[in-house]
PDB file of N, CA and C in Angstrom:
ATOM      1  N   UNK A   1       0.841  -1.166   0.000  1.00  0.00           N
ATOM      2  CA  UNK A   1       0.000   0.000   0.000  1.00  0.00           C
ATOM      3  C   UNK A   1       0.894   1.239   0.000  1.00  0.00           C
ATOM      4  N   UNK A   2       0.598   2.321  -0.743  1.00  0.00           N
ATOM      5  CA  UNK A   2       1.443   3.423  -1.325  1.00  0.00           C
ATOM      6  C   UNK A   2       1.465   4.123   0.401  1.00  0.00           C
ATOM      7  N   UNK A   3       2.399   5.270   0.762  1.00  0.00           N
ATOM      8  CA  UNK A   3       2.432   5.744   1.909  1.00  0.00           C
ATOM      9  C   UNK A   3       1.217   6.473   1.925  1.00  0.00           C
ATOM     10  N   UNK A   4       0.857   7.365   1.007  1.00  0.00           N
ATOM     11  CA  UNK A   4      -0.301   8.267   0.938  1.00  0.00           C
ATOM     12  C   UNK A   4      -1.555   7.383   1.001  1.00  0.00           C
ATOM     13  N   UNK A   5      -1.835   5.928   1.561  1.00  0.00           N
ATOM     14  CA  UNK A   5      -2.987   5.300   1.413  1.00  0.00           C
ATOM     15  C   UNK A   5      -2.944   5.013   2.556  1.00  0.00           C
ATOM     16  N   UNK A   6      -1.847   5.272   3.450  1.00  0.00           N
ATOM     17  CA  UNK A   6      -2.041   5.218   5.039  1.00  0.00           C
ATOM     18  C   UNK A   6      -2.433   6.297   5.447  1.00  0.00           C
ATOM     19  N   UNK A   7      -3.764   6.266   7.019  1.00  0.00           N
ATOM     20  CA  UNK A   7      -4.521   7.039   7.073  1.00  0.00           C
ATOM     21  C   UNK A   7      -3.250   7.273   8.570  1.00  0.00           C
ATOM     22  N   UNK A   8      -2.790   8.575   8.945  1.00  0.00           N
ATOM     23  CA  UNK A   8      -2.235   9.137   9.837  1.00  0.00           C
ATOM     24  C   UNK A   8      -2.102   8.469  11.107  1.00  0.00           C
ATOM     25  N   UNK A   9      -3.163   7.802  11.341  1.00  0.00           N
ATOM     26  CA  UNK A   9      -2.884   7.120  12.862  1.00  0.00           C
ATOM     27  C   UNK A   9      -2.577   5.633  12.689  1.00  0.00           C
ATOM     28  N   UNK A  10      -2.524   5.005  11.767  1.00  0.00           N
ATOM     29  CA  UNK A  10      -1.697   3.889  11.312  1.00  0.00           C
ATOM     30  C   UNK A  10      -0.972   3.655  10.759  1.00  0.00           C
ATOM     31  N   UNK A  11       0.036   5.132  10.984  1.00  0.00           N
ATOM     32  CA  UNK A  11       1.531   4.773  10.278  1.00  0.00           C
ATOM     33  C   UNK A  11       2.220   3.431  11.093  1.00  0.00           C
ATOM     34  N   UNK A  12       3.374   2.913  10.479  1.00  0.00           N
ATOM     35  CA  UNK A  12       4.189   2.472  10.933  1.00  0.00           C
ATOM     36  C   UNK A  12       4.838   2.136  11.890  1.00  0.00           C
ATOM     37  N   UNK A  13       5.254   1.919  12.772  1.00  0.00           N
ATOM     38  CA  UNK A  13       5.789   1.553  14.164  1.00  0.00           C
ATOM     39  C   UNK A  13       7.419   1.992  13.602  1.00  0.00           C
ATOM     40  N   UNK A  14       7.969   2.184  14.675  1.00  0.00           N
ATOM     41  CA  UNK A  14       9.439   2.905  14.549  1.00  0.00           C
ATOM     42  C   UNK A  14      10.283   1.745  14.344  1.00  0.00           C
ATOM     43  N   UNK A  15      11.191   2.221  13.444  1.00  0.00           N
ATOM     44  CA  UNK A  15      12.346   0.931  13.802  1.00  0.00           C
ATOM     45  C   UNK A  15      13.182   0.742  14.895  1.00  0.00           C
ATOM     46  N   UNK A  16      13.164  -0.182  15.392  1.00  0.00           N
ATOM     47  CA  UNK A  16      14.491  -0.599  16.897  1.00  0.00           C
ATOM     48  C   UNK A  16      15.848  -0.005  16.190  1.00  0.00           C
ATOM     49  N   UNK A  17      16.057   0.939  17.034  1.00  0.00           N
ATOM     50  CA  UNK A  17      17.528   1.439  16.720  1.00  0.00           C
ATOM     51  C   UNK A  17      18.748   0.348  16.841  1.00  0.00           C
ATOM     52  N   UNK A  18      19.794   0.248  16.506  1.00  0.00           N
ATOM     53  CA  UNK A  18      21.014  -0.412  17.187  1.00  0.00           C
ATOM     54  C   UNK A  18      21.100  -0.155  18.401  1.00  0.00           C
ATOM     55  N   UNK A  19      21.743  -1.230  19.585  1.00  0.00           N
ATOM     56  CA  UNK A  19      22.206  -0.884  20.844  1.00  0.00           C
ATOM     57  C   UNK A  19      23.029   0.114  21.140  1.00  0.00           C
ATOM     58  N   UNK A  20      22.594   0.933  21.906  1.00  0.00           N
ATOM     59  CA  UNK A  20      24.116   1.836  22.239  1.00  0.00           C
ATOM     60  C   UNK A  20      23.708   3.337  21.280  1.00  0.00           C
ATOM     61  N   UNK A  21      22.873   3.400  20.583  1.00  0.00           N
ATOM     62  CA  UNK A  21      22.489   4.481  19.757  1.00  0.00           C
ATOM     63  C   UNK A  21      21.507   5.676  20.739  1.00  0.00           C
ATOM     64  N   UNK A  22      22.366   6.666  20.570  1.00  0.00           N
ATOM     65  CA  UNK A  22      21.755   7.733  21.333  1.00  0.00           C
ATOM     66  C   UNK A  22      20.081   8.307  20.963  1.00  0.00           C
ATOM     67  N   UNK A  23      19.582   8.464  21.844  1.00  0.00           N
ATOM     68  CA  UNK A  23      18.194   8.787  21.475  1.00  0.00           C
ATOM     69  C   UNK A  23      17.587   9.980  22.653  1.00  0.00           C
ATOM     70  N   UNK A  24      16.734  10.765  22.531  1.00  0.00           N
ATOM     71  CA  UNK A  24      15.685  11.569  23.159  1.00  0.00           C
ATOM     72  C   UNK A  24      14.662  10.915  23.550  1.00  0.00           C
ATOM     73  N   UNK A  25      14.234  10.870  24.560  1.00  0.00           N
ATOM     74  CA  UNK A  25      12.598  10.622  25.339  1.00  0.00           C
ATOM     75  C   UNK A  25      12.064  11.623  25.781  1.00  0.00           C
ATOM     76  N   UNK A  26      11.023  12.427  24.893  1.00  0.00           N
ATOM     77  CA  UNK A  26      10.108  12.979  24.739  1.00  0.00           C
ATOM     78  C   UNK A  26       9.090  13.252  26.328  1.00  0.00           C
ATOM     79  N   UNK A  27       8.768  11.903  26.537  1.00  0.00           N
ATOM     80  CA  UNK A  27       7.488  11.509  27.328  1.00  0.00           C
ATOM     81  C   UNK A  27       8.473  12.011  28.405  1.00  0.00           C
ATOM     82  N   UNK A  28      10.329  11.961  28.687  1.00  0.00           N
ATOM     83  CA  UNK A  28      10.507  12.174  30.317  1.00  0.00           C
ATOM     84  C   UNK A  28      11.623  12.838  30.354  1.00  0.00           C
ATOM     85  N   UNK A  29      10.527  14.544  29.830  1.00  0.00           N
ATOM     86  CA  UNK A  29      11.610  15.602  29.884  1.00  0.00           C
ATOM     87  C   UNK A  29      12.799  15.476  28.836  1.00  0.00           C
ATOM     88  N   UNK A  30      12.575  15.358  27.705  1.00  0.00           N
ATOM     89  CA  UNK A  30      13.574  15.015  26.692  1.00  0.00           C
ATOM     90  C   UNK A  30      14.730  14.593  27.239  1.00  0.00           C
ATOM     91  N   UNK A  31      14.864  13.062  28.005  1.00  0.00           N
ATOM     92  CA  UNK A  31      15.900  12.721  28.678  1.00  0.00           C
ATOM     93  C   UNK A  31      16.243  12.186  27.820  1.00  0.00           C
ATOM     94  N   UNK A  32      17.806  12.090  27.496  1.00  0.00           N
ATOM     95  CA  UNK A  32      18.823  11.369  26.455  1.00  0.00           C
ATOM     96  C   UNK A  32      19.306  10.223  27.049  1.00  0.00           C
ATOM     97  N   UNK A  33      19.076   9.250  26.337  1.00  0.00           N
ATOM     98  CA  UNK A  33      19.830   7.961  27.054  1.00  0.00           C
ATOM     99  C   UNK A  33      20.144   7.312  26.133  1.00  0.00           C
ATOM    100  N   UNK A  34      20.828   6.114  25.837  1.00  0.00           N
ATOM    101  CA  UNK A  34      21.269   4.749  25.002  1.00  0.00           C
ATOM    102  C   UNK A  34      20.234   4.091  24.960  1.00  0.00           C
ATOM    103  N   UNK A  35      19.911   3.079  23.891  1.00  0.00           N
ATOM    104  CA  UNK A  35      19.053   2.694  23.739  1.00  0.00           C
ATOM    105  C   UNK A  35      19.677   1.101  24.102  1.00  0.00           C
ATOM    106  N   UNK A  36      19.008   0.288  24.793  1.00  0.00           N
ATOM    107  CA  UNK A  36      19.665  -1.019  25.353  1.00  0.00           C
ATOM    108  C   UNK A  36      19.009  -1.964  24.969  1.00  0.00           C
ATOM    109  N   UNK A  37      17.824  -2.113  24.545  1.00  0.00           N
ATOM    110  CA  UNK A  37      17.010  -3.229  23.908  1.00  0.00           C
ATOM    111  C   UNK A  37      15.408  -3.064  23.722  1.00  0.00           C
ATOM    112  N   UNK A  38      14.350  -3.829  23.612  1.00  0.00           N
ATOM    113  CA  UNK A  38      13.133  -3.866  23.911  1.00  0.00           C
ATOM    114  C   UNK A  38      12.794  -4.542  24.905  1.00  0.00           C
ATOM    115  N   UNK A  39      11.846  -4.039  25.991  1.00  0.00           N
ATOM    116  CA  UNK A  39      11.017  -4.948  26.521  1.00  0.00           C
ATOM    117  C   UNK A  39       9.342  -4.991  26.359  1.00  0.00           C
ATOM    118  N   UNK A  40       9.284  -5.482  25.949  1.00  0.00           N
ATOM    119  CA  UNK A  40       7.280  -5.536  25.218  1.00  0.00           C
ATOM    120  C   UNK A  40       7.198  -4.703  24.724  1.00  0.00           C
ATOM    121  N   UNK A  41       6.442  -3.747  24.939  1.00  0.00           N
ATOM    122  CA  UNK A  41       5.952  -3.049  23.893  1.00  0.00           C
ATOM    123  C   UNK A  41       6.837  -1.319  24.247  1.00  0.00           C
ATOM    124  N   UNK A  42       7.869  -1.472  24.954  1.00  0.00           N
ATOM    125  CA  UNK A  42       8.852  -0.401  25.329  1.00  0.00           C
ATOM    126  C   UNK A  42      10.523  -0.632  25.367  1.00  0.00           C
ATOM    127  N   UNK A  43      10.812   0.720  24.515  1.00  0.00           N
ATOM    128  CA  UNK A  43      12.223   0.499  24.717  1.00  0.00           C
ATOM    129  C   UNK A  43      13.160   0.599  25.597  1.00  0.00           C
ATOM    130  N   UNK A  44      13.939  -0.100  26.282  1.00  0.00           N
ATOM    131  CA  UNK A  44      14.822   0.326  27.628  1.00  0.00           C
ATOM    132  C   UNK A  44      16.130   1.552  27.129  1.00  0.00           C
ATOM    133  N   UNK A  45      16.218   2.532  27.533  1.00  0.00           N
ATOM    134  CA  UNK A  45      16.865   3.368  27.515  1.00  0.00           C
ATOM    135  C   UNK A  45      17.647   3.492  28.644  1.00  0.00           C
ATOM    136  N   UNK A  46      19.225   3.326  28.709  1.00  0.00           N
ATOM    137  CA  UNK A  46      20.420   3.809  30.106  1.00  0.00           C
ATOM    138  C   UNK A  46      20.345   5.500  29.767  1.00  0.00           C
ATOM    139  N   UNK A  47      21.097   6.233  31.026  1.00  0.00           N
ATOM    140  CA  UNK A  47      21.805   7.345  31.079  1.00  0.00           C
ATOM    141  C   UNK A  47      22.904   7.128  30.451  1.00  0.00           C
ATOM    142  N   UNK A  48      23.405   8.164  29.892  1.00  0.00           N
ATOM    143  CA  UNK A  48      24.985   8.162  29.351  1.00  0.00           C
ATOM    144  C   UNK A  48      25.557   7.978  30.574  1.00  0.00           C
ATOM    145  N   UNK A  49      25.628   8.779  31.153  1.00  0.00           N
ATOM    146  CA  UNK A  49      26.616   8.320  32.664  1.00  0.00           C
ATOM    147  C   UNK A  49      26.873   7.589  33.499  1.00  0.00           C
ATOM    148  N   UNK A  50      25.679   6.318  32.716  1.00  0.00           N
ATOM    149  CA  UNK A  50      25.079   5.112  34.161  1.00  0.00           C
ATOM    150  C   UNK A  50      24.298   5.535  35.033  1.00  0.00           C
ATOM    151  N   UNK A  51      23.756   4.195  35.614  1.00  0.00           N
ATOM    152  CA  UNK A  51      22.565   4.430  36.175  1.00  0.00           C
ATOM    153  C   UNK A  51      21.534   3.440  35.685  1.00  0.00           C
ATOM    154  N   UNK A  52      20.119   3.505  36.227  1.00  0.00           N
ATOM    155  CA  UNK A  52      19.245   3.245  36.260  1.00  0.00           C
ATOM    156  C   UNK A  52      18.287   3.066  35.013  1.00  0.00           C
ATOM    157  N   UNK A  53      18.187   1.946  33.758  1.00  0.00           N
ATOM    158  CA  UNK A  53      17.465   1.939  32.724  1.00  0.00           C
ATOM    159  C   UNK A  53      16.060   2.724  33.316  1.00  0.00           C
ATOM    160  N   UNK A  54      15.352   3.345  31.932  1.00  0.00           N
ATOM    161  CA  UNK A  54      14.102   3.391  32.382  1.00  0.00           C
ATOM    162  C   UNK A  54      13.208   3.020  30.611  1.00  0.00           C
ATOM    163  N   UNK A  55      11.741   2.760  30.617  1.00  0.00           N
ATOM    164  CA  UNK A  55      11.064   2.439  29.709  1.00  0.00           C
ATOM    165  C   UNK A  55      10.876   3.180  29.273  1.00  0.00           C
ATOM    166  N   UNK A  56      10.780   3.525  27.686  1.00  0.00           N
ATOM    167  CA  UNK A  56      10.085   4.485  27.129  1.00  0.00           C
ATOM    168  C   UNK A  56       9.581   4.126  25.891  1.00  0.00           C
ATOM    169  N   UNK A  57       8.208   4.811  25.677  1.00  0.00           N
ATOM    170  CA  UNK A  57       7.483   4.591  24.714  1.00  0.00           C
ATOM    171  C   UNK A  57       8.094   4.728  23.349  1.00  0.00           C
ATOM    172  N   UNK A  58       7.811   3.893  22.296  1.00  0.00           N
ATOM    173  CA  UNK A  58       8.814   4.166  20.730  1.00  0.00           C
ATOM    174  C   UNK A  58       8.261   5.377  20.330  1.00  0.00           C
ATOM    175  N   UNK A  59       6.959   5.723  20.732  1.00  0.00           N
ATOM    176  CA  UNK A  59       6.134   6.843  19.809  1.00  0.00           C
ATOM    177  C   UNK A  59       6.785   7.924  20.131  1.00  0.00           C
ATOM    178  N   UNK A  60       7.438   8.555  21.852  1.00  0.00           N
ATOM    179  CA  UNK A  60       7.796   9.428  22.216  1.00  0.00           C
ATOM    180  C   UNK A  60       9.523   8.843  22.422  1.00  0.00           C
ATOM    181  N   UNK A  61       9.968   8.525  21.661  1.00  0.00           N
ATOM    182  CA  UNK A  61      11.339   8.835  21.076  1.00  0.00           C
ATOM    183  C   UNK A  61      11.721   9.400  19.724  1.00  0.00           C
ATOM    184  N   UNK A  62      12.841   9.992  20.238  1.00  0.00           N
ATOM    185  CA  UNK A  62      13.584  10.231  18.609  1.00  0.00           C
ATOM    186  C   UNK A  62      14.465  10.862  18.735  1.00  0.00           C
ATOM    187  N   UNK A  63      15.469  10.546  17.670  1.00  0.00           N
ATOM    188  CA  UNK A  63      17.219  11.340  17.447  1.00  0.00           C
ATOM    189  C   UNK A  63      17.514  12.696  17.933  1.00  0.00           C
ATOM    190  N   UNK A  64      18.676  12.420  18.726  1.00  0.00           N
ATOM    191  CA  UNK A  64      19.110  14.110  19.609  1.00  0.00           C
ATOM    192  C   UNK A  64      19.326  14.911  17.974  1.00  0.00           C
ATOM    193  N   UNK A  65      19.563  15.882  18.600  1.00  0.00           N
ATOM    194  CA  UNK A  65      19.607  17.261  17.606  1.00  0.00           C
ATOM    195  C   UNK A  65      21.110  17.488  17.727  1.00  0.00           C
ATOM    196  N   UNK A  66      22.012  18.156  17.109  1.00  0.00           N
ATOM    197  CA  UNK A  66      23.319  18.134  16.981  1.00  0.00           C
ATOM    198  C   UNK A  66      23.637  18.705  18.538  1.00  0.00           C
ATOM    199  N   UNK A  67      23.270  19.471  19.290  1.00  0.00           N
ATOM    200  CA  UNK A  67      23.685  20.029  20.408  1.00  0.00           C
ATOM    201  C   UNK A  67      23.073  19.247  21.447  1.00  0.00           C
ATOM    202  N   UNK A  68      22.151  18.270  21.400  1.00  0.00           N
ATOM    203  CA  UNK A  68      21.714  17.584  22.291  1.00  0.00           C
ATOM    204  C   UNK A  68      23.085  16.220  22.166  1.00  0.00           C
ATOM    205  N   UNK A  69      23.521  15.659  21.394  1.00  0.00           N
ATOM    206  CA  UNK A  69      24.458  14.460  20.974  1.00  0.00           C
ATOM    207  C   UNK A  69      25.477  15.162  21.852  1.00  0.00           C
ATOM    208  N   UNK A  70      25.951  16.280  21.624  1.00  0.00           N
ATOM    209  CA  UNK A  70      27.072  17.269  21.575  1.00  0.00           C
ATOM    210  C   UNK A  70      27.649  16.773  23.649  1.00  0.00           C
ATOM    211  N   UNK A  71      26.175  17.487  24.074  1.00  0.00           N
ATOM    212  CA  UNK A  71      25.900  17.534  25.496  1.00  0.00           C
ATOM    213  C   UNK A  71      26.381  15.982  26.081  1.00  0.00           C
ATOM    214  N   UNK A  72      25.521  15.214  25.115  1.00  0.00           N
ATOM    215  CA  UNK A  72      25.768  14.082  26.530  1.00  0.00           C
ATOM    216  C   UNK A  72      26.934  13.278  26.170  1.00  0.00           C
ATOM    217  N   UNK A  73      27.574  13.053  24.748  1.00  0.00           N
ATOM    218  CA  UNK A  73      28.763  12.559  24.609  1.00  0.00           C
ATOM    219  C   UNK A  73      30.116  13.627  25.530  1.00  0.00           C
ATOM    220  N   UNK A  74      29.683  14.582  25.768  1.00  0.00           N
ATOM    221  CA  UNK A  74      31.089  15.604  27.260  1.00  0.00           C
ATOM    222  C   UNK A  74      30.170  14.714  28.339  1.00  0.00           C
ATOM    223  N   UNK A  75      29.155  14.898  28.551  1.00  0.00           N
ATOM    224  CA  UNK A  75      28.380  14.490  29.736  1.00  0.00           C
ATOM    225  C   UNK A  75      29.727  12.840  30.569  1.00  0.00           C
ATOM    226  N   UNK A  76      29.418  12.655  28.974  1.00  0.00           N
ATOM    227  CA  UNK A  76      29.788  11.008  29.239  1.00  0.00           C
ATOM    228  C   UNK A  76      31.131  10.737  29.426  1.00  0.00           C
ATOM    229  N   UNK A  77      32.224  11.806  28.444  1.00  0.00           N
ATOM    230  CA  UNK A  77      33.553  12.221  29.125  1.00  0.00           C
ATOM    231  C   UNK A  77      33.924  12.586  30.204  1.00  0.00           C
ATOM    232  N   UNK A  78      33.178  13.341  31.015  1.00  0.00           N
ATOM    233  CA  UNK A  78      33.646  13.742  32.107  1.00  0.00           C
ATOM    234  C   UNK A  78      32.955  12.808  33.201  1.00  0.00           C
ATOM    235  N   UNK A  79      32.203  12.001  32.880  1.00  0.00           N
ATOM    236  CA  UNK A  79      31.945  11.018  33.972  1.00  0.00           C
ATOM    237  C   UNK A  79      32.920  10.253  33.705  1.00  0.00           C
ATOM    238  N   UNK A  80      33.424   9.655  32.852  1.00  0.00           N
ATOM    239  CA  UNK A  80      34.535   8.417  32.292  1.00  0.00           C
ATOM    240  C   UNK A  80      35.746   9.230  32.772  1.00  0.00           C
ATOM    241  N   UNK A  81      35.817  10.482  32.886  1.00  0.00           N
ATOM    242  CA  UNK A  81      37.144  11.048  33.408  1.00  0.00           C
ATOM    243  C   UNK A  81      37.589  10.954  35.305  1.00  0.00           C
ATOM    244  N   UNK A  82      36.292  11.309  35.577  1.00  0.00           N
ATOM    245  CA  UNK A  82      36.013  11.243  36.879  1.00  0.00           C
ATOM    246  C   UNK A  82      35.720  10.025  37.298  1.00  0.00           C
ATOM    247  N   UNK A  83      35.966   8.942  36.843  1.00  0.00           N
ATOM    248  CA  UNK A  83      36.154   7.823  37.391  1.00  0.00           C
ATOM    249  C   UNK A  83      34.484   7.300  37.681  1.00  0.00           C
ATOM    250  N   UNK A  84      33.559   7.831  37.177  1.00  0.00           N
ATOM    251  CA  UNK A  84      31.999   7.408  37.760  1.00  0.00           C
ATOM    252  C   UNK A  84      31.525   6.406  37.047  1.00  0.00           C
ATOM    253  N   UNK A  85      31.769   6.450  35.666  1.00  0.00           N
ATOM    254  CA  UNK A  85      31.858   5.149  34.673  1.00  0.00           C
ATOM    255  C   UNK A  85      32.981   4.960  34.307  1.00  0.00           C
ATOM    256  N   UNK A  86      32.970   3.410  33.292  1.00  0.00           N
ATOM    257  CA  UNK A  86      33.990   2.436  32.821  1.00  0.00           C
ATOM    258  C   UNK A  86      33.530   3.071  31.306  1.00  0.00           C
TER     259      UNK A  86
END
């Protein structure tokens, strides 16, 4: 079926990113985390810095913006510098 024969609320479902691929969550405060796998019908997302996975919906994800990537890859240096992660 052509894209234009899908009616707006039955687009597509998102594709599962690769592991480890930086992403935005929308639904919790545009928090940036890694994307670590699926569990049912939600994706598990880490902190760059470590810590605590949390779930988030596929609908309310999507790709940082060049200054959002920017942020949490230093984020993630200076925790790896400071000895807080491996």
């Amino acid at each position: 079926m052509p894209e234009e024969d899908i009616p707006p609320t039955q687009q597509e479902p998102p594709q599962v990113p690769l592991t480890g691929t930086l992403l935005v969550d929308t639904g919790h405060r545009n928090r940036v985390g890694e994307f670590r796998g699926v569990s049912g019908p939600y994706w598990s997302l880490r902190p760059v810095c470590g810590g605590t996975e949390w779930e988030a919906e596929p609908a309310n994800v999507r790709p940082p913006e060049p200054m959002e990537r920017l942020r949490a890859e230093i984020a993630r240096c200076n925790a790896r510098s400071a000895g807080r992660i491996l």
